[in-house]
C-alpha atoms as a PDB file:
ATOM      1  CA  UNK A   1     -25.614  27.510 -30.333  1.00  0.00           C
ATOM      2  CA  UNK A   2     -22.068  27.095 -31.157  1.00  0.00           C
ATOM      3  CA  UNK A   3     -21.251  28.336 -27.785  1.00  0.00           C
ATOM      4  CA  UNK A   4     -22.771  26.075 -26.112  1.00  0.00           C
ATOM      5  CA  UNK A   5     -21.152  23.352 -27.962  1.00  0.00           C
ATOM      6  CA  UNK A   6     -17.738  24.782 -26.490  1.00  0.00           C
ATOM      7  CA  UNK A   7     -19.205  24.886 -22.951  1.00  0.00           C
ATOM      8  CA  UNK A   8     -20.700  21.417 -23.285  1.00  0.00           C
ATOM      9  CA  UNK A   9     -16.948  20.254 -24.739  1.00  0.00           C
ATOM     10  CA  UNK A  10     -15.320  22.912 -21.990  1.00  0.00           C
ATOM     11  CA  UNK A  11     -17.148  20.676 -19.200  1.00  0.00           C
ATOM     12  CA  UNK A  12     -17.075  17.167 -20.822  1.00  0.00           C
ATOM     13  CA  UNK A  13     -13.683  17.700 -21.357  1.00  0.00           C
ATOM     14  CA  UNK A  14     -13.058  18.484 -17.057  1.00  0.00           C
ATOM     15  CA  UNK A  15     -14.955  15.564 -15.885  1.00  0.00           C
ATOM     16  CA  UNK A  16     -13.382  13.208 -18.247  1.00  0.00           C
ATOM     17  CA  UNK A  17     -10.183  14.575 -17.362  1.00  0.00           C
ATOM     18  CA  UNK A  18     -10.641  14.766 -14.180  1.00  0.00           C
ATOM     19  CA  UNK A  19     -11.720  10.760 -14.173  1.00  0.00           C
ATOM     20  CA  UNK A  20      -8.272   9.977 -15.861  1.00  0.00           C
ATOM     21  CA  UNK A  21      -5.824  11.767 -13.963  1.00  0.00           C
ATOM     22  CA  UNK A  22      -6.666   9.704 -10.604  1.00  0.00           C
ATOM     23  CA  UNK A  23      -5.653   6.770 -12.837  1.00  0.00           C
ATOM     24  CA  UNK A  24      -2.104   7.630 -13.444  1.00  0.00           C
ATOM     25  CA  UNK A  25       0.484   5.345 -12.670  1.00  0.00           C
ATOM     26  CA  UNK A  26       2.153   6.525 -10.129  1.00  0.00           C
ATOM     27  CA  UNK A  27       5.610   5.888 -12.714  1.00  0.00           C
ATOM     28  CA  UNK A  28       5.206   8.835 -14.291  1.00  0.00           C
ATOM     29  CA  UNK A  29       6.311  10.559 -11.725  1.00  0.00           C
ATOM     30  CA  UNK A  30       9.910  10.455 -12.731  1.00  0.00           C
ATOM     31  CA  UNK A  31      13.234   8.488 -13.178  1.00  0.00           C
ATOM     32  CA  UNK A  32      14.230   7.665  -9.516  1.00  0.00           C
ATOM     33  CA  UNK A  33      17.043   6.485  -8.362  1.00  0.00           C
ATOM     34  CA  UNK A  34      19.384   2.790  -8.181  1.00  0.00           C
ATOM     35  CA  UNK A  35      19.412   1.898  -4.388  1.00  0.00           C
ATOM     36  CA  UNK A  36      21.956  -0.062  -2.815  1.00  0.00           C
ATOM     37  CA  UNK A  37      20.286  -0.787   0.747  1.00  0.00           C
ATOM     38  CA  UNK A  38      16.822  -1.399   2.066  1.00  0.00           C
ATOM     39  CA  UNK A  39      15.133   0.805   4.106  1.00  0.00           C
ATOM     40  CA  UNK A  40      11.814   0.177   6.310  1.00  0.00           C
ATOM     41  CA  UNK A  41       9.107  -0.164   4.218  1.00  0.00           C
ATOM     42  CA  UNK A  42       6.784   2.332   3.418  1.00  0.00           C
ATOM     43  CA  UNK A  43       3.511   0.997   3.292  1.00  0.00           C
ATOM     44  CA  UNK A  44       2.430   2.993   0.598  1.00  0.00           C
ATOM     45  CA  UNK A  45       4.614   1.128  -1.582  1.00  0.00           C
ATOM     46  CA  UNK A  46       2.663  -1.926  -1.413  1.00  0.00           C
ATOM     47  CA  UNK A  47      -0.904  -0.552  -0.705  1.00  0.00           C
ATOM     48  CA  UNK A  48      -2.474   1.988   1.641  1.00  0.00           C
ATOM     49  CA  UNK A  49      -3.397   0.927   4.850  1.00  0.00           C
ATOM     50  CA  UNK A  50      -5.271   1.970   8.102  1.00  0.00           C
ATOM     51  CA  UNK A  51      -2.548   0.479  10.398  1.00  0.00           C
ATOM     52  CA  UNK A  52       0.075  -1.427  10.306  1.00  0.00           C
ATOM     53  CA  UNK A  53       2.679  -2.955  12.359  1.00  0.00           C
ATOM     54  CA  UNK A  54       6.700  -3.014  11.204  1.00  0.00           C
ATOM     55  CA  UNK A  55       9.130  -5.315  12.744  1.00  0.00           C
ATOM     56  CA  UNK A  56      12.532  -7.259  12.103  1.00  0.00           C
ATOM     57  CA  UNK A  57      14.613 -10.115  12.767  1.00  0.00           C
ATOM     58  CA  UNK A  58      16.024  -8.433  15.351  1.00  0.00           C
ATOM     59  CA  UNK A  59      12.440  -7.903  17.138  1.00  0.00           C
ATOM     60  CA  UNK A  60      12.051 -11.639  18.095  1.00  0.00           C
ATOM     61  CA  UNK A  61      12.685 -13.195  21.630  1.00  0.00           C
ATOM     62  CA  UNK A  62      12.795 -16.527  22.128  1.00  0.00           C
ATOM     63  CA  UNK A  63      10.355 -18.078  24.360  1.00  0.00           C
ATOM     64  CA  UNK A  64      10.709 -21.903  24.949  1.00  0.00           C
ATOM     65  CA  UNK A  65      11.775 -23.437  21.419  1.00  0.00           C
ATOM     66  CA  UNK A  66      10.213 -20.809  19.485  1.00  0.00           C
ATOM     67  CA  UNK A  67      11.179 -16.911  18.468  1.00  0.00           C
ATOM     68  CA  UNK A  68       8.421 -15.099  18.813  1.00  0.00           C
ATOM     69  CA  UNK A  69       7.207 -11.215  18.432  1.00  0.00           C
ATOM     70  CA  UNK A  70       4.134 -10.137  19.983  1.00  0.00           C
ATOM     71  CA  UNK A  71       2.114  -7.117  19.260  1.00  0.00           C
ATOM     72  CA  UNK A  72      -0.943  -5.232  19.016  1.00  0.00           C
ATOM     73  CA  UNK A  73      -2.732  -4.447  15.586  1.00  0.00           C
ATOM     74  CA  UNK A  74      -6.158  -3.228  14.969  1.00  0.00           C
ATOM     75  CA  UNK A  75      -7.583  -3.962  18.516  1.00  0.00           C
ATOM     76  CA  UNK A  76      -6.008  -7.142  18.896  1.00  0.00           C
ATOM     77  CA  UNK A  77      -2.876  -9.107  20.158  1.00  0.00           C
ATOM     78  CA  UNK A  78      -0.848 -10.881  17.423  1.00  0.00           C
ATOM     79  CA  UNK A  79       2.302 -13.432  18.313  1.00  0.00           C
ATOM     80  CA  UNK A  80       4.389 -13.949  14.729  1.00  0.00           C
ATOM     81  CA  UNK A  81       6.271 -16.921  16.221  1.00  0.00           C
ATOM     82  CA  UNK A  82       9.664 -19.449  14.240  1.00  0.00           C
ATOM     83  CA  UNK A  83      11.210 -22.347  15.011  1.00  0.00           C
ATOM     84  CA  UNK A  84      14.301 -20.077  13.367  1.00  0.00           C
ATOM     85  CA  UNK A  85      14.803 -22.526  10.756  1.00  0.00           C
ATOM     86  CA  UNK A  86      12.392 -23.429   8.623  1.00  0.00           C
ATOM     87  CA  UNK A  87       8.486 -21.701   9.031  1.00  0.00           C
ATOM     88  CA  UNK A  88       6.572 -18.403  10.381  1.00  0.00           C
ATOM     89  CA  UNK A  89       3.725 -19.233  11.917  1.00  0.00           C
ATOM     90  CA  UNK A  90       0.837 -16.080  12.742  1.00  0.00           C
ATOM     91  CA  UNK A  91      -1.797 -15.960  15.274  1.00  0.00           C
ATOM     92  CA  UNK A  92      -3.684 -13.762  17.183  1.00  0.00           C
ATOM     93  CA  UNK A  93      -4.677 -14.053  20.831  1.00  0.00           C
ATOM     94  CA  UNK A  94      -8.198 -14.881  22.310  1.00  0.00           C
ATOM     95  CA  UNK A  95      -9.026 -13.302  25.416  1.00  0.00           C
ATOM     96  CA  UNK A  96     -11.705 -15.215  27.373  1.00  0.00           C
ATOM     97  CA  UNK A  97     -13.378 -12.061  29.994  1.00  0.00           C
ATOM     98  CA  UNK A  98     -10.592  -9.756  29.286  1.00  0.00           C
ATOM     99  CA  UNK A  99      -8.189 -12.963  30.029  1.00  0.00           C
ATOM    100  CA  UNK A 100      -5.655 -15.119  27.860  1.00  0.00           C
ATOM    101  CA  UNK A 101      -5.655 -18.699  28.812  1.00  0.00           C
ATOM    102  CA  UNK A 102      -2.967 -19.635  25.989  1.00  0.00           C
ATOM    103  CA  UNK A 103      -6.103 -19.920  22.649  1.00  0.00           C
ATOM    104  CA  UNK A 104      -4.744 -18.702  19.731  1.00  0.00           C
ATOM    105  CA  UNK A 105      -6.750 -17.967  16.458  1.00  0.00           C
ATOM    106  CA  UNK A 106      -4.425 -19.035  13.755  1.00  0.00           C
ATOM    107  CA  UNK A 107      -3.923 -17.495  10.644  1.00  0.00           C
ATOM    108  CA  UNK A 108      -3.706 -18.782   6.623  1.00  0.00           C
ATOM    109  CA  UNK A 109      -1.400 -17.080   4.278  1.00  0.00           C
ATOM    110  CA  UNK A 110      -1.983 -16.413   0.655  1.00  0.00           C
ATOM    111  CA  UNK A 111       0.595 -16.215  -1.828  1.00  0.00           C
ATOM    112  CA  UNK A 112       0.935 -13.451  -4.037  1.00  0.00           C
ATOM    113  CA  UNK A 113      -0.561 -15.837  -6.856  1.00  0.00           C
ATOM    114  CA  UNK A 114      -3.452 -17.198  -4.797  1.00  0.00           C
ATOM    115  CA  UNK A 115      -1.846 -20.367  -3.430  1.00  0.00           C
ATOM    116  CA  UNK A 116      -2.915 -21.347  -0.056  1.00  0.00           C
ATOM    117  CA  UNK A 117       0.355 -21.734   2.458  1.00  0.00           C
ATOM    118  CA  UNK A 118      -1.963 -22.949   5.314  1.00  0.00           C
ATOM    119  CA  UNK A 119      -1.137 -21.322   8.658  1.00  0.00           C
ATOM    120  CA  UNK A 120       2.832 -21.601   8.212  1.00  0.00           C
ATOM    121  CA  UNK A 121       5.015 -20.053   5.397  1.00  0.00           C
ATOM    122  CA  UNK A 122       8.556 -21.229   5.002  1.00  0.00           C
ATOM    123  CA  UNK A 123      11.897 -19.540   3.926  1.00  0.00           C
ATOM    124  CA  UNK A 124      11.675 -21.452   0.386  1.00  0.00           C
ATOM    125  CA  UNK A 125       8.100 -20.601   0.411  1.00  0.00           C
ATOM    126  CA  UNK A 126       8.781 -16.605   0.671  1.00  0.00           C
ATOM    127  CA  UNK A 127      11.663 -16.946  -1.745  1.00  0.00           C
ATOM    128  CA  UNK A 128       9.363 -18.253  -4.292  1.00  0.00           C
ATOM    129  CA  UNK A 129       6.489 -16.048  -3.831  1.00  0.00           C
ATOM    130  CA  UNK A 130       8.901 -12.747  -3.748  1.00  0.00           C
ATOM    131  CA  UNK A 131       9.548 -10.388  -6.482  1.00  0.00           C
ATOM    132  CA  UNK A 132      12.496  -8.068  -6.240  1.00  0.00           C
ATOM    133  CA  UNK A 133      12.750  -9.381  -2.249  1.00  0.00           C
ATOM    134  CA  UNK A 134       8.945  -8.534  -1.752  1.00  0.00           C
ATOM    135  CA  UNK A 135       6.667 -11.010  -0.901  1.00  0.00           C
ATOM    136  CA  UNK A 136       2.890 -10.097   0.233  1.00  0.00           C
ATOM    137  CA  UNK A 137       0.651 -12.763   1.568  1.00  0.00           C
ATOM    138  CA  UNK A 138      -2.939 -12.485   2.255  1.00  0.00           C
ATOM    139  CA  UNK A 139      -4.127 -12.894   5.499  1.00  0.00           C
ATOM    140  CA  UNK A 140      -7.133 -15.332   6.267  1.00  0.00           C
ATOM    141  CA  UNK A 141      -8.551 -16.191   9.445  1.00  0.00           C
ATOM    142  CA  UNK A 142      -8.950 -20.493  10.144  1.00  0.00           C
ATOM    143  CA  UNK A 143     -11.870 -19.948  11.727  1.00  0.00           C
ATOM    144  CA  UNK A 144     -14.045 -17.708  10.553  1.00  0.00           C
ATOM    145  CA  UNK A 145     -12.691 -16.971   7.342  1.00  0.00           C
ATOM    146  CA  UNK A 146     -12.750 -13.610   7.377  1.00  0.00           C
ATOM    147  CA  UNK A 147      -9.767 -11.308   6.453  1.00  0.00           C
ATOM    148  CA  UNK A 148      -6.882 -10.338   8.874  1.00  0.00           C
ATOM    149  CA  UNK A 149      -4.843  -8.329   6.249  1.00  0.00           C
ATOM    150  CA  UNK A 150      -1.656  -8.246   4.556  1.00  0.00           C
ATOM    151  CA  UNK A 151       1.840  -9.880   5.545  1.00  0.00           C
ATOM    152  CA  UNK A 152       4.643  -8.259   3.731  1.00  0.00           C
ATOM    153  CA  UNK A 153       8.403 -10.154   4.409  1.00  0.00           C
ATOM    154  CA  UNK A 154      11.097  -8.393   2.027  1.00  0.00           C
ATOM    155  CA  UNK A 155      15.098  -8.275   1.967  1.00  0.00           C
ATOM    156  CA  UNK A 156      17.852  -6.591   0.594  1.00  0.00           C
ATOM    157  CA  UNK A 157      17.952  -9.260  -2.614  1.00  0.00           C
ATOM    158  CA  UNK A 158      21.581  -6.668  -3.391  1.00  0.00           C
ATOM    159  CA  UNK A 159      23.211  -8.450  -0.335  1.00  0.00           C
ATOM    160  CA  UNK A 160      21.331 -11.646   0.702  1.00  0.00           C
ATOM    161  CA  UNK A 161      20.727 -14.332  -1.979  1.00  0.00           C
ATOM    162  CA  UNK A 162      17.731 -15.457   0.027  1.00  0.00           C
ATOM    163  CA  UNK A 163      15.500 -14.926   3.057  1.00  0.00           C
ATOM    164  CA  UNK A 164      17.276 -17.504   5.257  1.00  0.00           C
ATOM    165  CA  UNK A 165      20.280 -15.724   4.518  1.00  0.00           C
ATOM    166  CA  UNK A 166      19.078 -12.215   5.945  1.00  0.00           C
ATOM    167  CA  UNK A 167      17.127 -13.912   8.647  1.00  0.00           C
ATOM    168  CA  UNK A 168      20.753 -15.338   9.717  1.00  0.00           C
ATOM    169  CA  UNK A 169      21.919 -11.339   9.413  1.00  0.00           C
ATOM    170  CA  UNK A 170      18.936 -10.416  11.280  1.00  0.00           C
ATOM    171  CA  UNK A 171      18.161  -8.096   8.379  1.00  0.00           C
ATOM    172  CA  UNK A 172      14.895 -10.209   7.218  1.00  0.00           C
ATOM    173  CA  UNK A 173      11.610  -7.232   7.714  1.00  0.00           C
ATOM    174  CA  UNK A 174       8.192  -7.823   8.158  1.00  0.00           C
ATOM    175  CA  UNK A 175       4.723  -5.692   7.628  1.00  0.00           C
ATOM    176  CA  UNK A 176       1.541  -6.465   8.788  1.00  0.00           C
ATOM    177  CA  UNK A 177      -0.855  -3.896   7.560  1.00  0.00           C
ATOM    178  CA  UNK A 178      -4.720  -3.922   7.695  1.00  0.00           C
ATOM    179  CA  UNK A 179      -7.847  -1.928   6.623  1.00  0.00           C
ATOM    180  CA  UNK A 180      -6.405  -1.381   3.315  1.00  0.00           C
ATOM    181  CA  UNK A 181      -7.887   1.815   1.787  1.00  0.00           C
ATOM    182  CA  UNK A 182      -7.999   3.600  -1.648  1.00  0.00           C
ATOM    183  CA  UNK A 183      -6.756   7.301  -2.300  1.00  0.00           C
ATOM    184  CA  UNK A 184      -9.350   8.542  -4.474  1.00  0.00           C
ATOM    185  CA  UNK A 185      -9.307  12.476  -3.415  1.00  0.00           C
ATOM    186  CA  UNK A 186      -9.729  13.758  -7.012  1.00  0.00           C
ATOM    187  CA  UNK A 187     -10.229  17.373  -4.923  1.00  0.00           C
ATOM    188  CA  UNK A 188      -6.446  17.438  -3.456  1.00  0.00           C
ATOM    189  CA  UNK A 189      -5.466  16.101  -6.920  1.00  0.00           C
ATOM    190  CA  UNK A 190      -6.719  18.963  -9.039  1.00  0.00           C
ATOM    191  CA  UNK A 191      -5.970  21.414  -6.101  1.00  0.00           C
ATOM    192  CA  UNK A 192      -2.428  20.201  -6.587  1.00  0.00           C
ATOM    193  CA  UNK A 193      -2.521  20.191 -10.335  1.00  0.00           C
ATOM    194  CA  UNK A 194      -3.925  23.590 -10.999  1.00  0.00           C
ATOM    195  CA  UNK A 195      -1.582  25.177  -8.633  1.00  0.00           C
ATOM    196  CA  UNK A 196       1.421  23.499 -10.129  1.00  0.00           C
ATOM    197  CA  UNK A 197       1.944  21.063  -6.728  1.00  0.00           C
ATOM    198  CA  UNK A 198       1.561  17.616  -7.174  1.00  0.00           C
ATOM    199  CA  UNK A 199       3.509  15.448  -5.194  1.00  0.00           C
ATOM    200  CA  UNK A 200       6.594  13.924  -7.160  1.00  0.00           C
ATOM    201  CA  UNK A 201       5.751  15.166 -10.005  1.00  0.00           C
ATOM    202  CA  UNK A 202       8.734  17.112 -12.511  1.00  0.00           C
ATOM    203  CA  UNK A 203       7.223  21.006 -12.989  1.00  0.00           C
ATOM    204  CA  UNK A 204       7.088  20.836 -16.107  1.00  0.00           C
ATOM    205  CA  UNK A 205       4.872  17.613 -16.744  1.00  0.00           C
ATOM    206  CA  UNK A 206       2.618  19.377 -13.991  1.00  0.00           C
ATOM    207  CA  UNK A 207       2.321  22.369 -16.333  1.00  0.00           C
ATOM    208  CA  UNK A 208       1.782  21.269 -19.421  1.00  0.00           C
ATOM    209  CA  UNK A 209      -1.224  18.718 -17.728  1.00  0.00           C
ATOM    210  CA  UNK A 210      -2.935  22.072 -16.219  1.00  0.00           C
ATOM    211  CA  UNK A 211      -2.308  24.039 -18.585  1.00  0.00           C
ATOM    212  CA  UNK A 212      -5.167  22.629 -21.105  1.00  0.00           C
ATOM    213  CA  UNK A 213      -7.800  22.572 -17.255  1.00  0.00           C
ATOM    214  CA  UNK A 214      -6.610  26.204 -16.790  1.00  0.00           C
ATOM    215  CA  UNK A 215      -7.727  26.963 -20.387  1.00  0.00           C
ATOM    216  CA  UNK A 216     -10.955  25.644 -19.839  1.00  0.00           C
ATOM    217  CA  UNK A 217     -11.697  27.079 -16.421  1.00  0.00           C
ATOM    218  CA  UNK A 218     -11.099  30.338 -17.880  1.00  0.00           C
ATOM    219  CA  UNK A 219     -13.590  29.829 -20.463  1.00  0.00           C
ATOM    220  CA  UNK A 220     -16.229  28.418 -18.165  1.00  0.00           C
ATOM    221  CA  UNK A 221     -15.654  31.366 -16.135  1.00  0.00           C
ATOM    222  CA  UNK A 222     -15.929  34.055 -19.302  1.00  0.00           C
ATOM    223  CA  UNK A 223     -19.050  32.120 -20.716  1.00  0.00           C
ATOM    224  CA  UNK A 224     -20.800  32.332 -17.511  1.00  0.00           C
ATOM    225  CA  UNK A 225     -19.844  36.567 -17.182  1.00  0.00           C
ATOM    226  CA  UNK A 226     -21.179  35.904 -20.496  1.00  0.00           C
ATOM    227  CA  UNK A 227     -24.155  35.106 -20.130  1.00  0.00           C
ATOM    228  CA  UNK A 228     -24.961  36.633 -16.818  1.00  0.00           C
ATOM    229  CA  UNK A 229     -24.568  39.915 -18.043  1.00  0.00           C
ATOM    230  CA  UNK A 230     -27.473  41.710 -20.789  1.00  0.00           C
ATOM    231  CA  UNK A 231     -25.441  44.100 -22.093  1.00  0.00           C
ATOM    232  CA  UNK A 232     -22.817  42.049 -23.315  1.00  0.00           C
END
């Protein structure tokens, strides 16, 4: 009886454990480093996504008395359009029999706290809504309501005091990522963490969280040779 106690606690103990370790915050994976200049964005740092589309001030054309960028996300055409002074404005194209006759289906943005910017943010509007140079907007379509995404716009805040400023550097980025997706593959985890490989994480804090799994998989395994055999 008291045997099976331990292998009742031996397996409790690897699904439980197993449950928590996906939920790890990702800063525990050790003291990194002061930066001094902004690199293009990896969307993992914000969330994971299916696609996603990165571009910069630099990317823009003008056309008329607009800048615009256009390009093609998830199946369809987007034009991310300024006046280069005051608003973005984000649409994507309608195509009437595989043609464009100038219809655009405009998009809303939502700020970081919920707040809806209508189809238009401005510079003061992304300098409010930005943490650490970082501001992510929602993406809503007018018409249907339905969800086109995330809009990411983030700066160096080190050398630009503001978005305007690093939009007049050309060093203002953008992100448009959609089909965001969760990482839940609790097999490549433990994979990882028995064999002493998870990603960013110090060797020692990867030992000493296997080592207690590695105990009880050894038991599990000697109870069940256990067991299986009479003569034991």
């Amino acid at each position: 009886m008291a045997e099976q106690r331990t292998f009742v606690f031996a397996l409790t103990f690897i699904m439980l454990f197993s449950t928590l370790f996906i939920s790890v915050p990702t800063d525990l994976q050790g003291q990194g480093q002061t930066g001094n200049t902004i690199t293009p964005l990896d969307p993992s740092m914000v969330s994971d996504y299916g696609a996603t589309e990165y571009f910069n001030a630099t990317d823009f054309t003008p056309w008329l008395t607009l800048l615009v960028y256009e390009y093609t996300l998830n199946s369809r055409d987007w034009v991310c359009s300024t006046d280069d002074e005051t608003a973005f404005d984000l649409n994507a194209k309608i195509y009437w029999f595989g043609l464009w006759f100038g219809q655009l289906d405009a998009i809303r943005f939502i700020s970081p706290t919920g707040v809806d910017s209508s189809v238009s943010i401005t510079f003061s509007e992304i300098e409010n809504d930005a943490t650490d140079g970082v501001a992510v907007y929602s993406l809503i379509y007018v018409n249907s309501g339905s969800t086109a995404g995330d809009f990411v716009v983030y700066w160096n805040t080190t050398a630009y005091a503001d978005p305007n400023d690093a939009w007049d550097n050309d060093v203002l980025y953008f992100l448009h990522g959609v089909d965001i997706t969760v990482n839940t593959d609790i097999i490549s985890l433990l994979v990882g963490l028995l064999f002493l490989q998870l990603p960013d994480c110090p060797l020692l804090i990867n030992a000493l969280l296997a080592t207690p799994v590695w105990a009880c998989v050894l038991y599990l395994i000697w109870f069940i040779i256990k067991e299986s055999l009479p003569f034991v």
